[in-house]
N, C-alpha and C. Protein backbone atom coordinates (compact mmCIF):
# COMPACT_ATOMS: atom_id res chain seq x y z
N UNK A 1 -1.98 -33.18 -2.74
CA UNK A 1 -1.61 -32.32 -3.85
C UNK A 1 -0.90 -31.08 -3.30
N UNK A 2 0.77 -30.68 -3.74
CA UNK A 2 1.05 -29.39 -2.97
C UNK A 2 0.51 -28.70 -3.57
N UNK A 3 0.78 -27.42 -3.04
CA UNK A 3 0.21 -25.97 -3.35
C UNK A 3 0.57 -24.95 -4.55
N UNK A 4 0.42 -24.31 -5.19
CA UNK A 4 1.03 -23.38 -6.39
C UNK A 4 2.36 -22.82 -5.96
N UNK A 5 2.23 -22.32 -4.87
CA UNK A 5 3.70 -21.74 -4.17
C UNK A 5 3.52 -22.23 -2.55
N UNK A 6 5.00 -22.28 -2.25
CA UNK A 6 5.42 -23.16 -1.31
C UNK A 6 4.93 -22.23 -0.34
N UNK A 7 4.20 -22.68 0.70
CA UNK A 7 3.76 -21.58 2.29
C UNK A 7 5.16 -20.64 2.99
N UNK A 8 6.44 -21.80 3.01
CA UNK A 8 7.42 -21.37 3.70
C UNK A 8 8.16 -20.53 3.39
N UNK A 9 8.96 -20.88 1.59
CA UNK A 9 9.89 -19.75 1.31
C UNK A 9 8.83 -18.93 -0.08
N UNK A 10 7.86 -19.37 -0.72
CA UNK A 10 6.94 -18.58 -1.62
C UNK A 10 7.48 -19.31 -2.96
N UNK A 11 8.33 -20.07 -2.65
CA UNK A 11 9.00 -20.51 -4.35
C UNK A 11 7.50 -20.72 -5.20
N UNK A 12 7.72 -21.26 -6.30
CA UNK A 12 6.42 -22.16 -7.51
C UNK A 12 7.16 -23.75 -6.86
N UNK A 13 6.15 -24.80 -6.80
CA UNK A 13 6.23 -25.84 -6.56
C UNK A 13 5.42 -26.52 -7.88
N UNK A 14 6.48 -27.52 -8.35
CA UNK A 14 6.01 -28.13 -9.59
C UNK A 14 4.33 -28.79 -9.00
N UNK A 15 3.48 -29.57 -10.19
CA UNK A 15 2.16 -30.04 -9.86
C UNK A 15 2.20 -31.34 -8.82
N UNK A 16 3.48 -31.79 -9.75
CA UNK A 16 3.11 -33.24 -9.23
C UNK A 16 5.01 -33.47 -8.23
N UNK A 17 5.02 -32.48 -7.21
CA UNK A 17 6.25 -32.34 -6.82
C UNK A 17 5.81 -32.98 -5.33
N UNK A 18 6.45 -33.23 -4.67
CA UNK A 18 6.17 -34.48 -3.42
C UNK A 18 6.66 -33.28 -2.20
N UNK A 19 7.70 -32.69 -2.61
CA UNK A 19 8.32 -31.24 -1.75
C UNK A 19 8.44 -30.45 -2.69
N UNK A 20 8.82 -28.84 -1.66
CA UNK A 20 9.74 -27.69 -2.65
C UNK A 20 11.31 -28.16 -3.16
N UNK A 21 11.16 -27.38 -3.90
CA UNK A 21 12.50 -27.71 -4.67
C UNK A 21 13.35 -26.75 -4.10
N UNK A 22 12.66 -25.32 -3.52
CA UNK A 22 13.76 -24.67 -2.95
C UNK A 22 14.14 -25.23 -1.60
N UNK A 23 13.19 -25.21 -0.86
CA UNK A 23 13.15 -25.23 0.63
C UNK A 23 12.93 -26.72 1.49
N UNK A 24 12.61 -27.30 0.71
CA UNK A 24 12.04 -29.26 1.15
C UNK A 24 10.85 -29.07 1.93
N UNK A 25 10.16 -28.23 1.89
CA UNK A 25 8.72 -28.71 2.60
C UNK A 25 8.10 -30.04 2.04
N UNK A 26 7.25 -30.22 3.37
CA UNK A 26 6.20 -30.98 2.01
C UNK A 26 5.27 -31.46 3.09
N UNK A 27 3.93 -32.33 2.85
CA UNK A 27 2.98 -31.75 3.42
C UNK A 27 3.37 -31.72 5.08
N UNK A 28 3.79 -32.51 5.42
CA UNK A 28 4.32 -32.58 6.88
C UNK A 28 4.67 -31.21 7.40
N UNK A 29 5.48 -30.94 6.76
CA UNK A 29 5.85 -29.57 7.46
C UNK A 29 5.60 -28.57 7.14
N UNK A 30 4.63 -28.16 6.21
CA UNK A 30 3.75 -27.14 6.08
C UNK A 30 3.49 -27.02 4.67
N UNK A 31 2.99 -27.79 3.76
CA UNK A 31 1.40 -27.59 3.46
C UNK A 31 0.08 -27.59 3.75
N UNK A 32 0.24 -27.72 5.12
CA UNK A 32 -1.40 -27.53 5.67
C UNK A 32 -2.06 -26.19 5.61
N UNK A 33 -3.55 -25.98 5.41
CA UNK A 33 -4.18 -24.32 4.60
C UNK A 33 -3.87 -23.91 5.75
N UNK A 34 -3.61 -24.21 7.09
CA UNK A 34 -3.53 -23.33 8.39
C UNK A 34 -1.96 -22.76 8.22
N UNK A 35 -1.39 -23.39 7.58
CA UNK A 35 0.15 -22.52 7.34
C UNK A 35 0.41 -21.58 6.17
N UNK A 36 -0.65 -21.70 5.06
CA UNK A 36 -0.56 -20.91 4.22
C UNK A 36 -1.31 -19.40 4.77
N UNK A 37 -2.31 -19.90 5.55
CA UNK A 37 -3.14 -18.90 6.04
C UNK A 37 -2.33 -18.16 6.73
N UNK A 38 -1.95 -18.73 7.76
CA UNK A 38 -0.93 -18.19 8.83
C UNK A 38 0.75 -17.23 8.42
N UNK A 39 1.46 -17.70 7.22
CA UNK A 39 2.35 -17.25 6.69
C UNK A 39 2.02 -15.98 5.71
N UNK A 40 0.86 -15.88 4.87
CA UNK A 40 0.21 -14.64 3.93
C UNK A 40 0.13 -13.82 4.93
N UNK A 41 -0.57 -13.81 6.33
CA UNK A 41 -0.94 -12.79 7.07
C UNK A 41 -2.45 -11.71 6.21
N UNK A 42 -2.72 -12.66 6.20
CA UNK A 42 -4.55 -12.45 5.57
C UNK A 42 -5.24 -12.32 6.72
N UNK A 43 -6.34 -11.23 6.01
CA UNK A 43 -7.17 -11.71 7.78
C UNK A 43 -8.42 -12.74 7.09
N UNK A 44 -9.01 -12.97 8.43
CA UNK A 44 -9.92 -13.95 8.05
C UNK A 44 -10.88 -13.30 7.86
N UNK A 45 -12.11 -14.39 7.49
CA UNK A 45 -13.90 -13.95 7.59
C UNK A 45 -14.19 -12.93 8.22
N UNK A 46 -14.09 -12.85 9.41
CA UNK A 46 -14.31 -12.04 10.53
C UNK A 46 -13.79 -10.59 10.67
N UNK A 47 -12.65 -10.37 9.48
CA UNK A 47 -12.42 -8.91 9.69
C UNK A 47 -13.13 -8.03 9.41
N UNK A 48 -12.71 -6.76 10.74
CA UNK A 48 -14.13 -5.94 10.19
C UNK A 48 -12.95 -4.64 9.95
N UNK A 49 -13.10 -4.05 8.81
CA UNK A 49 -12.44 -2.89 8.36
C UNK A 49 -12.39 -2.02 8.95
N UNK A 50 -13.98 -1.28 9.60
CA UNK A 50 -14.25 0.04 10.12
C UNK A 50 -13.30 -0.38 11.71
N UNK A 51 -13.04 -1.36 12.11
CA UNK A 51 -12.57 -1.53 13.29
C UNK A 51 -10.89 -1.30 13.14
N UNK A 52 -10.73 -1.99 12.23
CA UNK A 52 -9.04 -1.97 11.67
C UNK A 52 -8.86 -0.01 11.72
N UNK A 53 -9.42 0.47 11.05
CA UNK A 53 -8.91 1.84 11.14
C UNK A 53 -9.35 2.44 12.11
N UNK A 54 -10.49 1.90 12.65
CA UNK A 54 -10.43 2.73 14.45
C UNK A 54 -9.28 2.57 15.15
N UNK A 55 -8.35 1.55 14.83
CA UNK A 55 -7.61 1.07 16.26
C UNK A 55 -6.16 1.23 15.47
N UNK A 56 -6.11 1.67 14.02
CA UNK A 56 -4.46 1.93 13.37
C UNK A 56 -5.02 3.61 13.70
N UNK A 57 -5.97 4.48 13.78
CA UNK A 57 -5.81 5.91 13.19
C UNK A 57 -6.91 6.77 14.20
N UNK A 58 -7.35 6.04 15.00
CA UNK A 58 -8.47 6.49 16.20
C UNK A 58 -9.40 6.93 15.33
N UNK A 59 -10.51 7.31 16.28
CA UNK A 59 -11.56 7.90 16.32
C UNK A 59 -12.14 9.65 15.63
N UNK A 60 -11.28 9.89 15.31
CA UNK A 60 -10.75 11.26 15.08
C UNK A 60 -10.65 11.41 13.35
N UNK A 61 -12.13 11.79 12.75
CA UNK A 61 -11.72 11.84 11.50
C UNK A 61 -11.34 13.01 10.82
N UNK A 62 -10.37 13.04 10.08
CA UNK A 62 -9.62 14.06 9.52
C UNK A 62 -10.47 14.69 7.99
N UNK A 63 -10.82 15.96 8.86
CA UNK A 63 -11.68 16.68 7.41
C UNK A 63 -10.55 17.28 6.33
N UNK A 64 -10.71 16.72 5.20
CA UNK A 64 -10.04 17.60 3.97
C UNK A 64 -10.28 18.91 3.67
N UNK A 65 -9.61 19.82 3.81
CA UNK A 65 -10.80 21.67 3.46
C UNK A 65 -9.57 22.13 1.98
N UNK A 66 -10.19 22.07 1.54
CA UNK A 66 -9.29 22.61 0.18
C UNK A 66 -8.49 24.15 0.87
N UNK A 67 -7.27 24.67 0.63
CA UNK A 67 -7.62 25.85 1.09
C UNK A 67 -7.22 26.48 -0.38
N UNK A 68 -7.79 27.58 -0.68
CA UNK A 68 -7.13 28.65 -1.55
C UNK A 68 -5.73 29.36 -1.63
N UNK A 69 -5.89 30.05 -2.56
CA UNK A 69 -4.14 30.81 -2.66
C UNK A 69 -4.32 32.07 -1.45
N UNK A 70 -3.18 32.12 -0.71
CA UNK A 70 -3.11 33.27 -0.08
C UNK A 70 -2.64 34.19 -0.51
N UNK A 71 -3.45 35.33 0.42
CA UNK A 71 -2.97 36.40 0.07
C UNK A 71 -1.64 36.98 -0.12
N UNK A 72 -0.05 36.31 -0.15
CA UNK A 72 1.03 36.52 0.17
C UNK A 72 1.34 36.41 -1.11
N UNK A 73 0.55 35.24 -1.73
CA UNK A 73 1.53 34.74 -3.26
C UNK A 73 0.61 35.09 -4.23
N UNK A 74 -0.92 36.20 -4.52
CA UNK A 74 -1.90 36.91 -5.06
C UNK A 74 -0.63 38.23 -5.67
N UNK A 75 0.09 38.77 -3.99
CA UNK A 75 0.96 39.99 -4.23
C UNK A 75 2.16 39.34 -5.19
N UNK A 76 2.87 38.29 -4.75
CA UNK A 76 3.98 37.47 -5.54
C UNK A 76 3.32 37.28 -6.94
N UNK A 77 2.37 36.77 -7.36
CA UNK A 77 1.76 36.31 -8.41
C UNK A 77 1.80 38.02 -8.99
N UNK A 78 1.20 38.78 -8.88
CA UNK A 78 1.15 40.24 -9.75
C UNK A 78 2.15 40.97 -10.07
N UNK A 79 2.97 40.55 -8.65
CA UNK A 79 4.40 41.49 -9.00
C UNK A 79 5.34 40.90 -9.71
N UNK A 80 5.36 39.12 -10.16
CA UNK A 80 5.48 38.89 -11.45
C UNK A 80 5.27 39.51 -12.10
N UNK A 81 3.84 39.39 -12.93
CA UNK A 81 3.76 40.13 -13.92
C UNK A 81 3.90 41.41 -14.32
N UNK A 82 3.83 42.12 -13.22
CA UNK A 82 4.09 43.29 -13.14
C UNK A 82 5.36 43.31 -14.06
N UNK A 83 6.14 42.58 -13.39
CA UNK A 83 8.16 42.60 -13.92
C UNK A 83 8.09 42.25 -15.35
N UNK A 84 7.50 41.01 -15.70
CA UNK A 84 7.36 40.98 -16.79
C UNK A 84 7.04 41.73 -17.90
N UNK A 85 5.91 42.13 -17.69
CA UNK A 85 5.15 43.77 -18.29
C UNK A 85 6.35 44.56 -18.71
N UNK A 86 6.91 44.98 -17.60
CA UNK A 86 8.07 45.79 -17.66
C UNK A 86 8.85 45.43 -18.49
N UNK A 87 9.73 44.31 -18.48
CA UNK A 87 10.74 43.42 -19.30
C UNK A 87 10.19 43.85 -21.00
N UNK A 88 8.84 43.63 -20.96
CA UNK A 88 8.40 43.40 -22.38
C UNK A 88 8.26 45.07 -22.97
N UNK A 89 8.39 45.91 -22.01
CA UNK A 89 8.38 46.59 -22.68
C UNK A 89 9.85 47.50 -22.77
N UNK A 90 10.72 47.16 -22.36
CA UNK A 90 11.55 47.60 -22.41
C UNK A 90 12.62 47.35 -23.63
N UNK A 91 12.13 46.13 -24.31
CA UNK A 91 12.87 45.07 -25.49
C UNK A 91 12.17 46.32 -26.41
């Protein structure tokens, strides 16, 4: 029985299709689950996650610290309004 989509090029393979219609597979040359497996690039049973990001991002975990507004844009932020204030009262 082939597969829903072809391992090689990903086409839809009809139910009762003998090959792809795009590509001519057929089971010979790769419908076997070791080529579907192998072409998705899935991991298997055995993957272990906490290991996957030890070895893409090390050991080294990165703390989030929120930071607050600084003091630079507190003065920017007032002396807006400040201007504004002004503006409004000048109309």
């Amino acid at each position: 029985m082939p597969p829903e989509t072809c391992p090689n090029c990903g086409s839809e393979v009809p139910r009762r299709a003998k090959a792809c219609p795009e590509c001519g597979a057929d089971e010979e040359t790769g419908w076997k689950d070791e080529a579907v497996v192998q072409r998705l690039g899935l991991p298997d049973d055995s993957f272990d996650y906490d290991e996957f990001v030890r070895e893409e991002f090390g050991e080294k975990k990165a703390s989030v610290k929120p930071r607050g507004i600084g003091w630079l844009w507190w003065i920017v932020g007032v002396l807006v309004l400040v201007a504004f204030a002004l503006l409004l009262l000048r109309l």
